[in-house]
C-alpha atoms as a PDB file:
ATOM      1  CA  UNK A   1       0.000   0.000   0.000  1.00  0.00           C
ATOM      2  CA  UNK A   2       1.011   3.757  -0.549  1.00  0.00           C
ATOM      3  CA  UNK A   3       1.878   6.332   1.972  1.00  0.00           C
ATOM      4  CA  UNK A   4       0.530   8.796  -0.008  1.00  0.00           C
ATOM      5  CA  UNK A   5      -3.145   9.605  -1.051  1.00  0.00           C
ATOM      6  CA  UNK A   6      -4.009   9.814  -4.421  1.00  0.00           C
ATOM      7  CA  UNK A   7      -4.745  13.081  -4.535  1.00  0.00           C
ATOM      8  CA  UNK A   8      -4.720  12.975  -8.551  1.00  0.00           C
ATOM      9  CA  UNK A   9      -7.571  10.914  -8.741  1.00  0.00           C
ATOM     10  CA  UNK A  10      -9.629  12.053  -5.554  1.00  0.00           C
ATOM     11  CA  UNK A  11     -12.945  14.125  -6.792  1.00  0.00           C
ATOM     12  CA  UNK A  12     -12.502  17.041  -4.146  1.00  0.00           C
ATOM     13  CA  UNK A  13      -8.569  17.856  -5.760  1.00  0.00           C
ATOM     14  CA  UNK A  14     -10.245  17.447  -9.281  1.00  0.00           C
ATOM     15  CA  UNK A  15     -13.123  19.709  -8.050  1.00  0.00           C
ATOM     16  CA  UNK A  16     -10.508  22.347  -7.010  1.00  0.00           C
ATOM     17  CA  UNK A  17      -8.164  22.580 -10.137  1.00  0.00           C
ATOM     18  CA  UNK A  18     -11.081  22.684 -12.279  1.00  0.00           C
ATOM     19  CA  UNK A  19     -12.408  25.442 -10.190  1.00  0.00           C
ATOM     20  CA  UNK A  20      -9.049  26.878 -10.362  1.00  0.00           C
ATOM     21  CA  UNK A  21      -8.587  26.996 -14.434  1.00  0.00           C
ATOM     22  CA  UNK A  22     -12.240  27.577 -14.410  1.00  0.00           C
ATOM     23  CA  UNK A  23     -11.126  31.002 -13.173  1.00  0.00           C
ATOM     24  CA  UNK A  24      -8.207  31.779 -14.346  1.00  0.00           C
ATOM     25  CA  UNK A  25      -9.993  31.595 -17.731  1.00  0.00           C
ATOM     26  CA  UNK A  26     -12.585  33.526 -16.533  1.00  0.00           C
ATOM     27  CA  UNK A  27      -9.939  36.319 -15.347  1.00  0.00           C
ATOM     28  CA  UNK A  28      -8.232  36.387 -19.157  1.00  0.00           C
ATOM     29  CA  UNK A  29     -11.222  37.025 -20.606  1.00  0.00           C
ATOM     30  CA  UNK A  30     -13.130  39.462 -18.567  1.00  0.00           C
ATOM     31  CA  UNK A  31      -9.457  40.997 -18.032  1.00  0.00           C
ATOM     32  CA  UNK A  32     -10.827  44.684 -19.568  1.00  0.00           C
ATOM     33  CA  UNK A  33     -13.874  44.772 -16.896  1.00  0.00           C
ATOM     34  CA  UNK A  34     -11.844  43.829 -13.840  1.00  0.00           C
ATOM     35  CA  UNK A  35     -14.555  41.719 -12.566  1.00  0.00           C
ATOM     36  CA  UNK A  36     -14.928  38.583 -10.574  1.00  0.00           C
ATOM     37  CA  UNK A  37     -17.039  35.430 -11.641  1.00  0.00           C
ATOM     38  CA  UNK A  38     -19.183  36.511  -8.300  1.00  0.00           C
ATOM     39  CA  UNK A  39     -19.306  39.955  -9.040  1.00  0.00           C
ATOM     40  CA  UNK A  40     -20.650  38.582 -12.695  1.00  0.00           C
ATOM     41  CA  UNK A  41     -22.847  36.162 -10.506  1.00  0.00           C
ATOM     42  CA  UNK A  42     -23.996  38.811  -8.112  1.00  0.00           C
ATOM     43  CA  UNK A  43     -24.694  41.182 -11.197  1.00  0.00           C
ATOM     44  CA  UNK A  44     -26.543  39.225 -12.785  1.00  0.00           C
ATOM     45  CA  UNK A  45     -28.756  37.878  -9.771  1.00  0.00           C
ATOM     46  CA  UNK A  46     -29.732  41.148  -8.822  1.00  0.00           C
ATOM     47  CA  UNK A  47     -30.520  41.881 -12.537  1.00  0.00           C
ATOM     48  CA  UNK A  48     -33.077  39.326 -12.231  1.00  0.00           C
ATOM     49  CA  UNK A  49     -34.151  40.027  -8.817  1.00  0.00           C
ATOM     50  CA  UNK A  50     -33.674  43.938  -8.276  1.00  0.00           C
ATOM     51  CA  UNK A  51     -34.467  45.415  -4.875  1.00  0.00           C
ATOM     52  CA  UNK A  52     -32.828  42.029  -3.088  1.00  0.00           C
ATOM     53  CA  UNK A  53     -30.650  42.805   0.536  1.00  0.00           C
ATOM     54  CA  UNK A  54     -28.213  41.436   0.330  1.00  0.00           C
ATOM     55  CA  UNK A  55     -27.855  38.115   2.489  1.00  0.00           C
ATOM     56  CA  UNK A  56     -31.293  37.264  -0.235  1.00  0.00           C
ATOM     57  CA  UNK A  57     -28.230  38.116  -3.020  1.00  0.00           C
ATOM     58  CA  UNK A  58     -25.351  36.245  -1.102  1.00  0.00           C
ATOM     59  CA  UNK A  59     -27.889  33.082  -1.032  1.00  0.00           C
ATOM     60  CA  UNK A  60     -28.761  33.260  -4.574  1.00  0.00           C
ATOM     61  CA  UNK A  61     -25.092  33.165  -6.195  1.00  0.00           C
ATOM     62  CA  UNK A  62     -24.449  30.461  -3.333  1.00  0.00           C
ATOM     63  CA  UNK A  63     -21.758  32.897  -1.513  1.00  0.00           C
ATOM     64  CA  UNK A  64     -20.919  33.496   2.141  1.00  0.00           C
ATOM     65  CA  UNK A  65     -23.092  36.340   3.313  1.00  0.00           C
ATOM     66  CA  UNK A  66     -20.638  37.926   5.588  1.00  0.00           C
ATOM     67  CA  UNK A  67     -17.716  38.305   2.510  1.00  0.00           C
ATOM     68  CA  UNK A  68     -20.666  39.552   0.019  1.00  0.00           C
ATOM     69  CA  UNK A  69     -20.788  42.788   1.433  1.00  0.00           C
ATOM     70  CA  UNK A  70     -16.931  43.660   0.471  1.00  0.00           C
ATOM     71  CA  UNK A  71     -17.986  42.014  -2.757  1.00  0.00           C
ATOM     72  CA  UNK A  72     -21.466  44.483  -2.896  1.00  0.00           C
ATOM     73  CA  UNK A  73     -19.072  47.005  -2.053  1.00  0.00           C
ATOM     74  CA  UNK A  74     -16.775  46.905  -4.953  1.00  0.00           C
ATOM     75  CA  UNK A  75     -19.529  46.863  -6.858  1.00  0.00           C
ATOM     76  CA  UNK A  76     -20.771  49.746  -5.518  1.00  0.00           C
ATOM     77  CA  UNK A  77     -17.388  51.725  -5.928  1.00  0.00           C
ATOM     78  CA  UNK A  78     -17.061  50.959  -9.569  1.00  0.00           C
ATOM     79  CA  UNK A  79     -20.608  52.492  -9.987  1.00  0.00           C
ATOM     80  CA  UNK A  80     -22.310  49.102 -11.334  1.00  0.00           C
ATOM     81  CA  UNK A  81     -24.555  49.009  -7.633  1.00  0.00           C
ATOM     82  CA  UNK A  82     -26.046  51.129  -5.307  1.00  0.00           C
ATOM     83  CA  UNK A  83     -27.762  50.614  -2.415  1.00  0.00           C
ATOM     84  CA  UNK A  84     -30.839  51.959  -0.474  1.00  0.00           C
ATOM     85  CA  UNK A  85     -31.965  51.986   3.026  1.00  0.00           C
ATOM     86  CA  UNK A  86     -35.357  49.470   3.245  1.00  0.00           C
ATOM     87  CA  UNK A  87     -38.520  51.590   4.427  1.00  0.00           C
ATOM     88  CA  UNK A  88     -39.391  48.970   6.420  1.00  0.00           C
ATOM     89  CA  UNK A  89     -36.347  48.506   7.771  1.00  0.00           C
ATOM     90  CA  UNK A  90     -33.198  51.009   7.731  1.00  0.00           C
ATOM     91  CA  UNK A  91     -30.542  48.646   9.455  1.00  0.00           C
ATOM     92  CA  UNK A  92     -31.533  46.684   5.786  1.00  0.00           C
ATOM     93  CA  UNK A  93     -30.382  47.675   2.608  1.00  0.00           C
ATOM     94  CA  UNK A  94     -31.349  47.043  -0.802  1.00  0.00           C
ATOM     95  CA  UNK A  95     -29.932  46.629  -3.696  1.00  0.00           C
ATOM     96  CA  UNK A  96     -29.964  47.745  -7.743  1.00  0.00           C
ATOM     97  CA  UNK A  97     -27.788  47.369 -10.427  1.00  0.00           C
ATOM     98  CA  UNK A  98     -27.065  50.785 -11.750  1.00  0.00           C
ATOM     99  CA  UNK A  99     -27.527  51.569 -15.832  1.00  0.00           C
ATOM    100  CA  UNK A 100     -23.828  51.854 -15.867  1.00  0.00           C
ATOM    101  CA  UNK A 101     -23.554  48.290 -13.797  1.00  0.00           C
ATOM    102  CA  UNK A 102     -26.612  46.812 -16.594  1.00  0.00           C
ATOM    103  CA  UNK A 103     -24.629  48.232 -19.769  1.00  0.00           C
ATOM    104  CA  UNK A 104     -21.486  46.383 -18.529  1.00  0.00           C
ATOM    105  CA  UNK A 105     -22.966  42.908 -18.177  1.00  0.00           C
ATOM    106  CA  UNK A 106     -24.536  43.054 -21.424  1.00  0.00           C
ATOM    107  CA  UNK A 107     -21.330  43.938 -22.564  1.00  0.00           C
ATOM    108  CA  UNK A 108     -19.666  40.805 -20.816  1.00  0.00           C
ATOM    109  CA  UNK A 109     -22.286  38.637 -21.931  1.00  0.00           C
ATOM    110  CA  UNK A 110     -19.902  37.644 -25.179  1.00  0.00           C
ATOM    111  CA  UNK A 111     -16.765  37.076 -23.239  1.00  0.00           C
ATOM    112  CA  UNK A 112     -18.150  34.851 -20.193  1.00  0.00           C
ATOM    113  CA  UNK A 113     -20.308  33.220 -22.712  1.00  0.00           C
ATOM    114  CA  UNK A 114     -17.150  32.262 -24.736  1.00  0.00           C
ATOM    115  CA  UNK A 115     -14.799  32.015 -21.265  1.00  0.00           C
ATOM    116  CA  UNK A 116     -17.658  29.198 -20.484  1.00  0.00           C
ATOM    117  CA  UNK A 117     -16.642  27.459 -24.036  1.00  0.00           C
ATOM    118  CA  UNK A 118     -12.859  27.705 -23.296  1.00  0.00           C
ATOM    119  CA  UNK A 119     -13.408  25.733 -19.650  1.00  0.00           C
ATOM    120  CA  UNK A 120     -14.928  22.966 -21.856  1.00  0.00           C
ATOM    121  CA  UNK A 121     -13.061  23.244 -24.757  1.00  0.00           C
ATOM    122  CA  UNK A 122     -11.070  19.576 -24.343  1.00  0.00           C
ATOM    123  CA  UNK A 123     -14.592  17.879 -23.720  1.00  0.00           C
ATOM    124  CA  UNK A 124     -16.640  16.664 -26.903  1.00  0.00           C
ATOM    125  CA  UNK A 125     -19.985  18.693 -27.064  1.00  0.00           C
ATOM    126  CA  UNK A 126     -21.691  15.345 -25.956  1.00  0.00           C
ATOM    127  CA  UNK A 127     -18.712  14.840 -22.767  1.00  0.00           C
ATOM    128  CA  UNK A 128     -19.847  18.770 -22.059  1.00  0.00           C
ATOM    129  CA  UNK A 129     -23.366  18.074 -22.078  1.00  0.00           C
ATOM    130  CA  UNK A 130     -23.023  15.644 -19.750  1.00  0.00           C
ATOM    131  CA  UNK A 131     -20.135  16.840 -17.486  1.00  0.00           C
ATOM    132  CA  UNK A 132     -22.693  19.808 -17.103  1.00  0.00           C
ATOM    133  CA  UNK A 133     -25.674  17.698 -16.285  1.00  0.00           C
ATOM    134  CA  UNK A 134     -23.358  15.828 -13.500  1.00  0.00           C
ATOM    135  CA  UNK A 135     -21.942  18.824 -12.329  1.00  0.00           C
ATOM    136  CA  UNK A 136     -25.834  19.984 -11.510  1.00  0.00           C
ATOM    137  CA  UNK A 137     -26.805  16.782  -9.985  1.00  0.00           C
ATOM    138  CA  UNK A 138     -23.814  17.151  -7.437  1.00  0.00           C
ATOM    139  CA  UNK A 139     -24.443  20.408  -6.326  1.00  0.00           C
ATOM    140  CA  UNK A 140     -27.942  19.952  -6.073  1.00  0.00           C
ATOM    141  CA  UNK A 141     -27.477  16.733  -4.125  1.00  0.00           C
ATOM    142  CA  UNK A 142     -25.068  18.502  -1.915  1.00  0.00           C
ATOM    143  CA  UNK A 143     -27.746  21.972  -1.278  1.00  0.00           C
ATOM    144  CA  UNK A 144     -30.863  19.040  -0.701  1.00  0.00           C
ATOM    145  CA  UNK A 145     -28.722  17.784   2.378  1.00  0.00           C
ATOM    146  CA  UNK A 146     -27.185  20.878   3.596  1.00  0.00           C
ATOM    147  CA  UNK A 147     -23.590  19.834   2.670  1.00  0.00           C
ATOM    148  CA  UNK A 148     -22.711  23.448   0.905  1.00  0.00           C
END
């Protein structure tokens, strides 16, 4: 028997790089915005949900609420959010994605659309299909049980 794991093979290290060249692809081609893949997340959730506070936000891209507000609040400093006191509820705030913030991600729209085909490029279109599928399944069997 071996003294080492075999870390090469184990799902969790496989998990990781591919997160990691996930990214780093994501970085080269979004290089001119200077933005994140949770800032694009974030962006776009609120785009579909405007008015959200932001632990609603954090738990809809899947992110730590306590580190989204740094995240909100680059965001905010580039001029892509803003936030607003609730009504209801001052100690709450909501938030928008400004024009300026909506004209971006329709401008990134190309790039992380074609970042997305460079992360699968050395799959077939059939291996991507379903390397896509399974990726789903084991995320959404993790959030069922609580295990994110």
């Amino acid at each position: 028997m071996s003294k080492s794991f075999d870390f090469k093979q184990a799902p969790g290290h496989l998990i990781r790089r591919a997160q990691q060249c996930a990214v780093a692809v994501f970085m080269e081609e979004t290089a001119r915005f200077d933005v994140t893949p949770v800032q694009f997340a974030m962006l776009n959730a609120l785009l579909e949900a405007p008015g959200a506070d932001q632990v609603t936000l954090a738990a809809r891209v899947a992110f730590d609420p306590a580190t989204s507000g740094s995240v909100i609040g680059r965001l905010e400093a580039k001029g892509w959010v803003r936030r607003e006191a609730d009504p209801h509820d001052r100690r709450r705030k909501l938030l928008w994605v400004t024009p300026e913030g909506e004209q971006t991600v329709q401008q990134m729209k190309r790039v992380v659309a074609r970042a997305q085909a460079r992360i699968l490029a050395p799959l077939s279109a059939t291996e991507s299909e379903q390397f896509v599928r399974l990726l789903g399944k084991l995320v959404a069997g993790h959030e069922s049980t609580g295990a994110d």
